[in-house]
Protein backbone atom coordinates (compact mmCIF):
# COMPACT_ATOMS: atom_id res chain seq x y z
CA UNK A 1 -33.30 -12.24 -26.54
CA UNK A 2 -30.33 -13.62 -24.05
CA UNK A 3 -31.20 -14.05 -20.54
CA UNK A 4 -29.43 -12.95 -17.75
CA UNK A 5 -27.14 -14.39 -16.37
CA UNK A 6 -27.49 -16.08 -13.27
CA UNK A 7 -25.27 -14.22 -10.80
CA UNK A 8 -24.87 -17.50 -8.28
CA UNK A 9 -23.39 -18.69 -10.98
CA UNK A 10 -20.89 -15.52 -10.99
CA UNK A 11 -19.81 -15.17 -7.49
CA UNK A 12 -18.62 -17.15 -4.70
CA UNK A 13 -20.57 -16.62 -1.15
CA UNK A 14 -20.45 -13.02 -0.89
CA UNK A 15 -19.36 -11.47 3.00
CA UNK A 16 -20.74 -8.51 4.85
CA UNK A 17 -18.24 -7.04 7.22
CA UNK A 18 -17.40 -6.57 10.15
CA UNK A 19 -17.79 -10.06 10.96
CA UNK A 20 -15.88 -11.79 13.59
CA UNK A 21 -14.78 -14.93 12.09
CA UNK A 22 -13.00 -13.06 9.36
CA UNK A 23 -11.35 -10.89 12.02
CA UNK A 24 -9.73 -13.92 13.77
CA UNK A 25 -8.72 -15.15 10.28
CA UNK A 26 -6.72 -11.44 9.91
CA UNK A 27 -5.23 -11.36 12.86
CA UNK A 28 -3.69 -14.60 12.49
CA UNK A 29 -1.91 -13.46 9.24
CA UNK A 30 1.47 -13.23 11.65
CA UNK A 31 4.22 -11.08 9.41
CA UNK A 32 1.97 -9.24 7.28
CA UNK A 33 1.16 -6.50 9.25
CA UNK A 34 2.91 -4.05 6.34
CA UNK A 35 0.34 -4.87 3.47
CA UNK A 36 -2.29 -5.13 5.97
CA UNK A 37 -2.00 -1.67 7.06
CA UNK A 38 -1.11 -0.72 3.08
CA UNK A 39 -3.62 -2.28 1.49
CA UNK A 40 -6.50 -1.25 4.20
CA UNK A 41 -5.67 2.22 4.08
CA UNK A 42 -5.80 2.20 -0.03
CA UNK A 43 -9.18 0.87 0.21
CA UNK A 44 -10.73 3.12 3.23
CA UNK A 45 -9.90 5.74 1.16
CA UNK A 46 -11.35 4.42 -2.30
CA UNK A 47 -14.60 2.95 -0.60
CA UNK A 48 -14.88 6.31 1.60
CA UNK A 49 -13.15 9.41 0.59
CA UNK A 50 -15.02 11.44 3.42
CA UNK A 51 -12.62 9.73 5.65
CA UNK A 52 -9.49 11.41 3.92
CA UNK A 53 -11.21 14.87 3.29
CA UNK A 54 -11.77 15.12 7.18
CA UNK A 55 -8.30 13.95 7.91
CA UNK A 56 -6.86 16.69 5.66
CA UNK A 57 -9.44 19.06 6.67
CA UNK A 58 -7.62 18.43 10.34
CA UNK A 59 -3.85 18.74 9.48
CA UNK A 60 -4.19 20.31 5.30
CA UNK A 61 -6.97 22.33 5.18
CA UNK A 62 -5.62 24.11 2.26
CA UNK A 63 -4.58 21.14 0.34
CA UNK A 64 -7.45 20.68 -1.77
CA UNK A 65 -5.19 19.54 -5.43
CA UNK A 66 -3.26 16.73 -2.25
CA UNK A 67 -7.10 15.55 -1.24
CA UNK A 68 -8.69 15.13 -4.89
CA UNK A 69 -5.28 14.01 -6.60
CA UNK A 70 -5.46 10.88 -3.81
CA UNK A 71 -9.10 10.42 -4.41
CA UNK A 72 -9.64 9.86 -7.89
CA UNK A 73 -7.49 6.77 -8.13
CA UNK A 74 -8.59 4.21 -10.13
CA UNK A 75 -10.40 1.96 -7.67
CA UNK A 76 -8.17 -1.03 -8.38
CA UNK A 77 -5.04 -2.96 -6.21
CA UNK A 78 -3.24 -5.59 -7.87
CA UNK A 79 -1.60 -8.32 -5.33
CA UNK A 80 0.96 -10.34 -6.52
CA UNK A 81 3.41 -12.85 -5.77
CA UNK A 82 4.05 -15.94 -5.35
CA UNK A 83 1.56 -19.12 -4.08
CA UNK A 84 0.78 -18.85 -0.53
CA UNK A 85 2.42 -15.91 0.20
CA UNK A 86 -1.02 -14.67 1.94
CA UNK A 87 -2.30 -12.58 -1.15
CA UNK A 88 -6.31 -14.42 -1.20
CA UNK A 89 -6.26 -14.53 2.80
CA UNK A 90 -5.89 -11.35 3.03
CA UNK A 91 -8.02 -10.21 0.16
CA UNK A 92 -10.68 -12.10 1.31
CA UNK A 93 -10.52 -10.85 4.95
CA UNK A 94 -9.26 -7.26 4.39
CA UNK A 95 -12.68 -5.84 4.25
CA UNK A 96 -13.09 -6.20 7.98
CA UNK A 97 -10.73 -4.35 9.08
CA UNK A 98 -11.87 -1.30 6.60
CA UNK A 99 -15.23 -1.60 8.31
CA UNK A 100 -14.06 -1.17 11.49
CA UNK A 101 -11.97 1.69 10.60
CA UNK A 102 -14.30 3.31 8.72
CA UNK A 103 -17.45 2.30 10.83
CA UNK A 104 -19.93 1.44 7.71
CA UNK A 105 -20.84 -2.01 6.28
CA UNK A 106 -18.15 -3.71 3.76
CA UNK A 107 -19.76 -5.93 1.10
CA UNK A 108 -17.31 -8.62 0.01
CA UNK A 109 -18.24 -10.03 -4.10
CA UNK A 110 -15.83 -12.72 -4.81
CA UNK A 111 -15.83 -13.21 -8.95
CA UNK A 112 -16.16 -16.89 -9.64
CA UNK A 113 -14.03 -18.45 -12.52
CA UNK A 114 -17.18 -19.57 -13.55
CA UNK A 115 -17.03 -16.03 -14.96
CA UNK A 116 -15.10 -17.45 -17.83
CA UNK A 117 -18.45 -18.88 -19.15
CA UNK A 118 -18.30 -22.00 -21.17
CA UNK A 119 -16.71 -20.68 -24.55
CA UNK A 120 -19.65 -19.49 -26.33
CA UNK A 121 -19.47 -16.18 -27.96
CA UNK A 122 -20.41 -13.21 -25.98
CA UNK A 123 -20.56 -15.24 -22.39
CA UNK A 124 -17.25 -14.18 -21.00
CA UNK A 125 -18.06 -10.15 -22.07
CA UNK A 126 -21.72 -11.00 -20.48
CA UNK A 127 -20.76 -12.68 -17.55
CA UNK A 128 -18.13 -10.45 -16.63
CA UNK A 129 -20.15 -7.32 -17.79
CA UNK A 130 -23.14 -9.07 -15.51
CA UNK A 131 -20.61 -8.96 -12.22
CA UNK A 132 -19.92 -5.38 -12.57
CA UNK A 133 -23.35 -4.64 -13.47
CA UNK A 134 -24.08 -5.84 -9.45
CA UNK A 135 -21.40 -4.46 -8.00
CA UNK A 136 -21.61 -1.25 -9.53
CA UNK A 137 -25.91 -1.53 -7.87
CA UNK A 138 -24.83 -2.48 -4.89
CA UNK A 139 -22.10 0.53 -4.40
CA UNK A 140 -25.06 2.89 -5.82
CA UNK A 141 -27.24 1.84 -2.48
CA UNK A 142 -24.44 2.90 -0.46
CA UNK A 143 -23.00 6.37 -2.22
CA UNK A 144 -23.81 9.57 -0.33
CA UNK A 145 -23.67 12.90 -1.74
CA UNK A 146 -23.97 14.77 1.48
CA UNK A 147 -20.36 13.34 2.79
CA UNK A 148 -19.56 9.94 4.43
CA UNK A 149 -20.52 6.75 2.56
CA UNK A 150 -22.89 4.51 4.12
CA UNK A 151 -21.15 1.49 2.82
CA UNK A 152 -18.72 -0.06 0.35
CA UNK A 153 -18.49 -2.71 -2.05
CA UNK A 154 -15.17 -4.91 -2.59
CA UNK A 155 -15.13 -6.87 -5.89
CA UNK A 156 -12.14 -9.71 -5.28
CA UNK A 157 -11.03 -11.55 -8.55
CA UNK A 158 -8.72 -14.43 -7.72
CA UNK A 159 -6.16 -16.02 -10.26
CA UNK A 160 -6.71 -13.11 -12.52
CA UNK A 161 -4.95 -13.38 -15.15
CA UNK A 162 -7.33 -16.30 -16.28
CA UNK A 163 -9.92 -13.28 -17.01
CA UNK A 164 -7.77 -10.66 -17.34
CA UNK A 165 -4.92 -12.26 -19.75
CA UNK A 166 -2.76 -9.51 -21.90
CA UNK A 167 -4.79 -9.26 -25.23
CA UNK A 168 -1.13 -8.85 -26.84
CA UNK A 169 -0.69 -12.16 -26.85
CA UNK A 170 -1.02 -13.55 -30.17
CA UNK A 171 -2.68 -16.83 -29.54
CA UNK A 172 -5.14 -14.94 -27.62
CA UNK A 173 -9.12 -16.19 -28.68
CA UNK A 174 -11.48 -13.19 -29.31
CA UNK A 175 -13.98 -14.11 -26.89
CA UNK A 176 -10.86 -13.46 -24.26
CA UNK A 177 -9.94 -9.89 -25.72
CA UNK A 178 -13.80 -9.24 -25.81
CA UNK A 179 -13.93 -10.68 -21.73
CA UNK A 180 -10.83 -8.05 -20.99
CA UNK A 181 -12.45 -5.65 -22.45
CA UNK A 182 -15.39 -5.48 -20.81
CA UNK A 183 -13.12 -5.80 -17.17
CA UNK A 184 -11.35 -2.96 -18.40
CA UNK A 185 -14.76 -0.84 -18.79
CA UNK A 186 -16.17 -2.81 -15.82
CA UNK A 187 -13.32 -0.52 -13.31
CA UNK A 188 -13.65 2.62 -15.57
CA UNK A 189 -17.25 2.45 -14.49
CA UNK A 190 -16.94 1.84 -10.82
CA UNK A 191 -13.98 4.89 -10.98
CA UNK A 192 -16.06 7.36 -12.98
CA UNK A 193 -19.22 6.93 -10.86
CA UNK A 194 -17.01 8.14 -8.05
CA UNK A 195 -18.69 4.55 -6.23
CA UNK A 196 -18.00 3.64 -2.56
CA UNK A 197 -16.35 0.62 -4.19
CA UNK A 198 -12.89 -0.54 -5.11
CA UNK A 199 -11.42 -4.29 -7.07
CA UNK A 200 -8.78 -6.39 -5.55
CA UNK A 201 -7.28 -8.70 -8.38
CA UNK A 202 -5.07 -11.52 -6.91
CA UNK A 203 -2.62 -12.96 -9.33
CA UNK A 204 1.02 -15.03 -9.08
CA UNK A 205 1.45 -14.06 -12.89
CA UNK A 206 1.56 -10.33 -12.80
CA UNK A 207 3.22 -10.33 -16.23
CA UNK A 208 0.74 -11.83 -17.85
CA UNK A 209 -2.29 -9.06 -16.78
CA UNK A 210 -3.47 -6.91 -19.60
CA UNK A 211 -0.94 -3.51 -20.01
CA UNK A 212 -4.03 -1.74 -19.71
CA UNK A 213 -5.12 -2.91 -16.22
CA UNK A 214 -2.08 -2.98 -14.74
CA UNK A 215 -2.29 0.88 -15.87
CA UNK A 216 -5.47 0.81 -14.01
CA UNK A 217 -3.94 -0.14 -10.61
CA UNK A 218 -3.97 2.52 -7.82
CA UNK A 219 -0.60 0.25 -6.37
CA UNK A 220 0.41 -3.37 -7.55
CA UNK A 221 1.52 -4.95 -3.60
CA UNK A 222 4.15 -7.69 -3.74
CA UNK A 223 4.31 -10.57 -1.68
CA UNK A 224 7.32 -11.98 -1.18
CA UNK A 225 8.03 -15.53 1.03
CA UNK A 226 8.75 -14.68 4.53
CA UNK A 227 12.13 -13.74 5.41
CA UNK A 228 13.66 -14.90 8.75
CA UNK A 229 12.14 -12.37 10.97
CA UNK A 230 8.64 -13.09 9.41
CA UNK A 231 8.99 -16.71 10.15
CA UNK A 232 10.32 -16.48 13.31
CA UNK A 233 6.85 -14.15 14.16
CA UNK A 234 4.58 -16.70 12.51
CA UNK A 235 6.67 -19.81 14.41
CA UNK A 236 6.85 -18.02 17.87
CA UNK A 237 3.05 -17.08 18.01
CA UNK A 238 1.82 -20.37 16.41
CA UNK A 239 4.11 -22.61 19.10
CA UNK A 240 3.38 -20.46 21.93
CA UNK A 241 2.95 -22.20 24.93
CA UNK A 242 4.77 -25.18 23.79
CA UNK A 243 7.81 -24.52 25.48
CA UNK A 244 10.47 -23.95 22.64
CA UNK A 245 13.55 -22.11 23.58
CA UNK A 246 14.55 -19.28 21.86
CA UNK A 247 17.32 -21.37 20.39
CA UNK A 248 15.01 -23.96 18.89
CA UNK A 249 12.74 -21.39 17.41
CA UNK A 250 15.79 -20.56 15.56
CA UNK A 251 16.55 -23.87 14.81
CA UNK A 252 12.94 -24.26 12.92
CA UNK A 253 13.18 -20.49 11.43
CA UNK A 254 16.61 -21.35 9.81
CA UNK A 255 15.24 -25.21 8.50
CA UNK A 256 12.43 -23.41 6.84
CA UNK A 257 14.48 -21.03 5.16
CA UNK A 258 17.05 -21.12 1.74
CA UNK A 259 19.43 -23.87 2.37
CA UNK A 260 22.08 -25.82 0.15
CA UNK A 261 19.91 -27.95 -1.30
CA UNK A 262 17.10 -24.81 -2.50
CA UNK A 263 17.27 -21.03 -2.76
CA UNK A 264 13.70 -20.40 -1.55
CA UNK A 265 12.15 -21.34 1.76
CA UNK A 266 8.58 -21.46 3.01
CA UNK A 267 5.81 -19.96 1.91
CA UNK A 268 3.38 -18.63 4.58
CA UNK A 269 0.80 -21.28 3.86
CA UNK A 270 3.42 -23.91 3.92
CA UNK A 271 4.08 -22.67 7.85
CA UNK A 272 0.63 -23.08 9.05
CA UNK A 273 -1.13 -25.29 6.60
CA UNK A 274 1.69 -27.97 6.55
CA UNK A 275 4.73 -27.59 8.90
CA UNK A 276 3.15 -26.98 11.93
CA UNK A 277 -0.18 -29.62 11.69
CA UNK A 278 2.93 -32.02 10.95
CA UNK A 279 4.52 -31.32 14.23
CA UNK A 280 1.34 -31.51 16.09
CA UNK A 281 0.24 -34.56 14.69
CA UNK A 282 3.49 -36.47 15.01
CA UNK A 283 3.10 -36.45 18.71
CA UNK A 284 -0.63 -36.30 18.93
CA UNK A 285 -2.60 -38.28 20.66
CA UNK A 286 0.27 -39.65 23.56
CA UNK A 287 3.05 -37.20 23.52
CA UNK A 288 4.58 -33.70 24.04
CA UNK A 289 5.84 -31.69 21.25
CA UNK A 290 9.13 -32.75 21.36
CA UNK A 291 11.80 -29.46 19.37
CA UNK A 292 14.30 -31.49 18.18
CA UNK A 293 12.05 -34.04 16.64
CA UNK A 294 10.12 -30.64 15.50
CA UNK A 295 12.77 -29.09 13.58
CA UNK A 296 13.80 -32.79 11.72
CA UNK A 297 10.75 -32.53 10.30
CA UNK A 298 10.92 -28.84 9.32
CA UNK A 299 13.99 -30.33 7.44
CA UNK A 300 12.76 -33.28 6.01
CA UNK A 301 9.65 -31.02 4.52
CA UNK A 302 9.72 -30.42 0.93
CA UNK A 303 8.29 -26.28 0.91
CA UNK A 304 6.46 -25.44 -2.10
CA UNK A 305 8.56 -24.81 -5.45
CA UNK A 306 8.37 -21.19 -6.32
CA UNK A 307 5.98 -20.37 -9.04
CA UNK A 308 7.58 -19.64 -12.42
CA UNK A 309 5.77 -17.04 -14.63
CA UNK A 310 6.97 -17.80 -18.24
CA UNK A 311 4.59 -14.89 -19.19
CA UNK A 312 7.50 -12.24 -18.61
């Protein structure tokens, strides 16, 4: 007989919601506010379709085909783009923000890649088959038949095209189709028990996700690098308080974007994580921030080379 698996080996620390911490870590996601306000109203409505039945019930009440055509999505978004372009940030912190809207309880289950097992036939399938097999109990606690859900479930898969690879590839090992396969049944199962519970799949390799769950996707979300009006939000609100002028800010907005030298600018993780910390830290612990020293060494940083997916 196999045992079970152990499911701390499955998923990272799983997150109840609301929680304040991860609140503070959405709000600071400066220039996103588009797939923030996408993204949680696609899963309000998959995690609690009560919510959209009373909203059409309010302004459609004869628009039953509208209501159940919206419901029964698949309960799967794809986000995709390039590296630090804010995809797992706000994946990871999106759940809050459904929880306040919705007023119910948000269960965050982040899929470790320790999901991919070791290589030994059947782990992947029974790994994999093992995560859904929890999330799909831990929706069941919170469905309601009588109306409003009394909780949701959000199953986050990060880098997933390293368990959810295109079986058409040729080179593809079976233990890999098998471990798609059972993903692939894993969402049918969550979308046919009509489960307060929906799957957010990160990926910079969109190409290289199975046809079949791309199919799957209720919407595929792009993230692109932020353009100039994006970093000028995330500079302005970071620096506040510094003192910059409105001309410097656009000094550091245009260094961090395409020059001569590269096409692509910044990422959004290259902003926060690296540019500014450098800034800081050049005139920590004696001086001021000083702009024009500031924007040399916007210009003298390197941003992250764009991710090339060879899969397409």
């Amino acid at each position: 007989m196999t045992a079970s698996p152990n499911l701390n080996g499955i998923f990272e620390r799983a997150a109840v919601f609301p929680d304040v911490d991860a609140r503070d870590r959405l709000n600071q996601l400066v220039g996103l506010d588009a797939h923030k306000s996408r993204l949680g109203k696609i899963l309000a409505v998959l995690v609690n379709p009560d919510g959209l039945r009373t909203w059409a019930q309010t302004n459609h009440p004869s628009a039953h085909a509208l209501v159940r055509n919206v419901i029964r999505r698949p309960p799967l978004v794809i986000l995709a783009g390039d590296v630090g372009s804010g995809k797992t940030e706000l994946a990871e912190t999106i759940g809050d923000e459904v929880a306040r809207q919705e007023r119910i309880s948000v269960t965050l289950l982040p899929l470790s890649l320790s999901a991919r097992g070791q290589g030994r036939v059947g782990e992947m399938t029974q790994l994999i088959s093992a995560a859904f097999e929890h999330a799909v109990a831990e929706a069941g606690k919170f469905k309601s038949t009588s109306g409003k859900a009394r909780g949701g479930v959000i199953l986050l898969v990060d880098e997933a095209d390293a368990l959810a690879q295109s079986r058409e590839a040729a080179q593809m090992h079976h233990e890999d189709r098998a471990g798609v396969n059972a993903f692939i049944r894993g969402i049918d199962r969550l979308g046919n028990g009509a489960l307060p519970a929906a799957v957010i799949m990160c990926t910079n390799r969109v190409g290289s996700l199975d046809p079949a769950v791309r199919r799957r996707a209720a919407e595929i979300i792009t993230f692109e690098r932020p353009n100039v009006e994006q970093r000028r939000a995330v500079i302005s609100g970071v620096m506040a308080g510094v003192g910059l002028s409105p001309s410097q800010v656009d000094g550091l907005v245009a260094a961090t974007g395409p020059v001569k030298q590269r096409d692509y600018g910044f990422t959004f993780s290259d902003l926060t994580q690296r540019l500014i910390p450098a800034i800081v830290l050049d005139a920590y612990p004696h001086a001021r921030v000083d702009p024009v020293r500031a924007i040399t060494i916007a210009a003298a940083m390197e941003p992250t080379a764009p991710f090339q997916d060879k899969s397409r």
